[in-house]
Protein backbone atom coordinates (compact mmCIF):
# COMPACT_ATOMS: atom_id res chain seq x y z
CA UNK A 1 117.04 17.00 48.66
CA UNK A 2 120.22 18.12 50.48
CA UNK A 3 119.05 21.01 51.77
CA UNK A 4 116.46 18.93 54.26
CA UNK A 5 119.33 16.78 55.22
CA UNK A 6 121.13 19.37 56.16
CA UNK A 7 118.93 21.08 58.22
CA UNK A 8 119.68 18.50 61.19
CA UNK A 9 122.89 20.19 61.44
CA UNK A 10 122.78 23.64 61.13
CA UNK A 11 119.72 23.59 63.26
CA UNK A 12 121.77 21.33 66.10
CA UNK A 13 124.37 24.13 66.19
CA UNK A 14 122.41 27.19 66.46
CA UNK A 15 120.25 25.47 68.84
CA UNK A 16 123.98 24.87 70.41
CA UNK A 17 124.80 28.29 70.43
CA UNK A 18 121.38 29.50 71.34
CA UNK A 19 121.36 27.65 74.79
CA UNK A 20 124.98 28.92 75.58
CA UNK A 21 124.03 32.27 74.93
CA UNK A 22 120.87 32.15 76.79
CA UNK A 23 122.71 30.27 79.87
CA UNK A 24 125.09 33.50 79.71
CA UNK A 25 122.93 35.90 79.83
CA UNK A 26 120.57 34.24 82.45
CA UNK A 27 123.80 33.54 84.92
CA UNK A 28 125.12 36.41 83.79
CA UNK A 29 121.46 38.69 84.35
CA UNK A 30 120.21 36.17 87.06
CA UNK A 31 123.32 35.95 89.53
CA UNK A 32 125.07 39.41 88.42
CA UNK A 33 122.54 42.27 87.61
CA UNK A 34 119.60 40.78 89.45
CA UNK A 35 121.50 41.67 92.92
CA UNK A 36 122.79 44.55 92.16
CA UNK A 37 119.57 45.82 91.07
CA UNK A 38 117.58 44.38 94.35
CA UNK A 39 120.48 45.63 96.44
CA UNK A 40 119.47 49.43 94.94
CA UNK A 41 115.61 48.69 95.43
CA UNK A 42 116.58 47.90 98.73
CA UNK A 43 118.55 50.72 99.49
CA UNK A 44 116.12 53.26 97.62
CA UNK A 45 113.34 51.94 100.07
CA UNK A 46 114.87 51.79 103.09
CA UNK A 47 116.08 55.71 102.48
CA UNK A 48 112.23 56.45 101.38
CA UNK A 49 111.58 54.77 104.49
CA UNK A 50 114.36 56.81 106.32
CA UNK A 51 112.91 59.53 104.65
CA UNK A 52 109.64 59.34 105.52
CA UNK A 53 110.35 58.54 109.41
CA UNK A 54 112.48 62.01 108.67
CA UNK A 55 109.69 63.97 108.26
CA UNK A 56 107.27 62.95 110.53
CA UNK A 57 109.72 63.95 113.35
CA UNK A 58 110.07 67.25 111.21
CA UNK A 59 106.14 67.82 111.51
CA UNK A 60 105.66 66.33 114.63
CA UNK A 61 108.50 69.07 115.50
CA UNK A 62 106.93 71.48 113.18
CA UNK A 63 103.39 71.04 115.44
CA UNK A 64 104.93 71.11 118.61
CA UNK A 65 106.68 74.80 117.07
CA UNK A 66 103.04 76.27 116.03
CA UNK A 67 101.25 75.21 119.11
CA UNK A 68 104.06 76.82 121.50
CA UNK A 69 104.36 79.83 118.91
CA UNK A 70 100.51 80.13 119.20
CA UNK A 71 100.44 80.29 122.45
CA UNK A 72 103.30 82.94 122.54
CA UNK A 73 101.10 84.79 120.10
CA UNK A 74 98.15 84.63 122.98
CA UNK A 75 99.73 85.90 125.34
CA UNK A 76 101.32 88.62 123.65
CA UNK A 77 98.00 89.39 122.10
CA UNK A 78 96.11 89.43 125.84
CA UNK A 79 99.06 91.61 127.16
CA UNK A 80 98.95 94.19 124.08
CA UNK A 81 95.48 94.15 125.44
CA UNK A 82 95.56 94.49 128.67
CA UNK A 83 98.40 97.61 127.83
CA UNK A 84 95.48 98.86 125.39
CA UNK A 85 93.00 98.91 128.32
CA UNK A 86 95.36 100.62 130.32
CA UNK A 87 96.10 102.92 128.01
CA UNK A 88 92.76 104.06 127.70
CA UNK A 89 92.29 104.19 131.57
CA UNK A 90 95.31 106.66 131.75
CA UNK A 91 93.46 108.74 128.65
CA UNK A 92 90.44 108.83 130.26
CA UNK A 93 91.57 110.11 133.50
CA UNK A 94 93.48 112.40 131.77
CA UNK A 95 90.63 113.84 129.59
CA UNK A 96 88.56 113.93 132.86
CA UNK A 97 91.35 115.64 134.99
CA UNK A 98 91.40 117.91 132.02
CA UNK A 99 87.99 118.59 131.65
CA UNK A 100 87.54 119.09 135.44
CA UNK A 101 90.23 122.02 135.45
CA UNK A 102 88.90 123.54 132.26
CA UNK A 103 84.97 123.12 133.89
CA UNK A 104 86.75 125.01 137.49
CA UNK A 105 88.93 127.60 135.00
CA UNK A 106 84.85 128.66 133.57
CA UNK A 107 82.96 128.61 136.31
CA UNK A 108 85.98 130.85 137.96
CA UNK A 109 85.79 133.30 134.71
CA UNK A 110 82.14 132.90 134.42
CA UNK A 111 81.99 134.08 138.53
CA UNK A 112 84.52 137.24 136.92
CA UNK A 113 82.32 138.07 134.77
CA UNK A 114 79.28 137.71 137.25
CA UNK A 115 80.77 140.01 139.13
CA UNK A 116 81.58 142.42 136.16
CA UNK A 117 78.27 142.07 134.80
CA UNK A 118 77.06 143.20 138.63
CA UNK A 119 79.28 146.25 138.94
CA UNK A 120 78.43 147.15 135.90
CA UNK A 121 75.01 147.05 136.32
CA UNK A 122 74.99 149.04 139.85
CA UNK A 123 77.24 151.51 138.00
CA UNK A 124 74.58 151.93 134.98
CA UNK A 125 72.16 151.80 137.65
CA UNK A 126 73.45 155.14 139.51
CA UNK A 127 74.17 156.78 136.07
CA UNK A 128 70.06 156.21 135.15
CA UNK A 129 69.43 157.55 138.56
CA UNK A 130 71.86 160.47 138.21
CA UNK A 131 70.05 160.79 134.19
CA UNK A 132 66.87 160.19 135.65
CA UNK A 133 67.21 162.84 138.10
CA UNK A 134 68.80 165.44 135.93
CA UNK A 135 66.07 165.16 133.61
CA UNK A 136 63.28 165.26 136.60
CA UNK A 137 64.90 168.41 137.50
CA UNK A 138 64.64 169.93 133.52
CA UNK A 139 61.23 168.90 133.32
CA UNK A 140 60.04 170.27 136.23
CA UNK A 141 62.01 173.35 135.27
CA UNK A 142 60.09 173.62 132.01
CA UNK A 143 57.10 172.72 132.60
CA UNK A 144 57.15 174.93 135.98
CA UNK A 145 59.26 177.40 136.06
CA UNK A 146 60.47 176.04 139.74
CA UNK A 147 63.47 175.20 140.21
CA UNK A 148 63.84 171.66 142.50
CA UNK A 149 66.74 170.82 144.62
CA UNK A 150 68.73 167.83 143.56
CA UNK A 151 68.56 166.37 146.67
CA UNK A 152 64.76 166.53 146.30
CA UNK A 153 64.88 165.11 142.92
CA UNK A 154 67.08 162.38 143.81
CA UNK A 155 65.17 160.80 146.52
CA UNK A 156 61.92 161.37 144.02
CA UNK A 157 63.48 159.65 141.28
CA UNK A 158 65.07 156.40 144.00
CA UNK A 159 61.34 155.86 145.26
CA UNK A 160 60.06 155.48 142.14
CA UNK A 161 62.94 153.27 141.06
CA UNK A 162 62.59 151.28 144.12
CA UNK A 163 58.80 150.67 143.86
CA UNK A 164 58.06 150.59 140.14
């Protein structure tokens, strides 16, 4: 059979060409892309690396920010306070200065009005004892026909005030 005897060759060169085209792509994969493509890992992990060392210094940065801003927020916060106590210090004083004029301003028109109230009252006082004695002075003319002296009937009319 010639095909069998033939298979010697053909195999030999493909086998040929099979090992030079494997031996070009391995030198060609092996000593060309093999570097190239370590040389990016490389690179890609030393800038991660880069990267990362980056942002630790960012937080670290970012932590020392917050702590200092907190405490610029304390003691802005215990001075708004303080200002609020004050505040309400002043207010109070002030209501209480206030209140102690308006209590003086009363008891100065509530004295007023005392003393209204007592003139008024002696006043009302002397017209019942003028009343009182005009009417002693009717009734006694009525009822007896004599005619008393106002004098008289004042001084009546003032002792019975005087002692009930």
């Amino acid at each position: 059979m010639p095909q069998i005897s033939q298979i010697a060759a053909t195999y030999a060169s493909q086998l040929f060409w099979l090992l030079i085209t494997f031996g070009i792509l391995y030198f060609g994969i092996g000593k060309m892309m093999v570097p190239r493509v370590q040389g990016v890992m490389e690179l890609r992990e030393s800038q991660i690396a880069q990267d990362l060392t980056t942002a630790e210094a960012a937080r670290v940065e970012a932590d020392r920010t917050e702590a200092a801003w907190n405490a610029d927020m304390d003691a802005a916060r215990a001075a708004a306070q303080a200002e609020v106590a004050a505040a309400k210090a002043r207010a109070q004083a002030a209501a209480e200065a206030q209140l102690r004029s308006a209590d003086a301003d009363l008891a100065e028109r509530v004295a007023h009005h005392d003393v209204a109230i007592g003139n008024a009252k002696a006043a009302a006082m002397v017209n019942v004892q003028t009343i009182a004695t005009e009417a002693a002075q009717e009734l006694v003319q009525r009822l007896s026909g004599v005619a008393v002296p106002t004098d008289a009937a004042n001084e009546a009319v003032r002792r019975q005030l005087n002692h009930g």
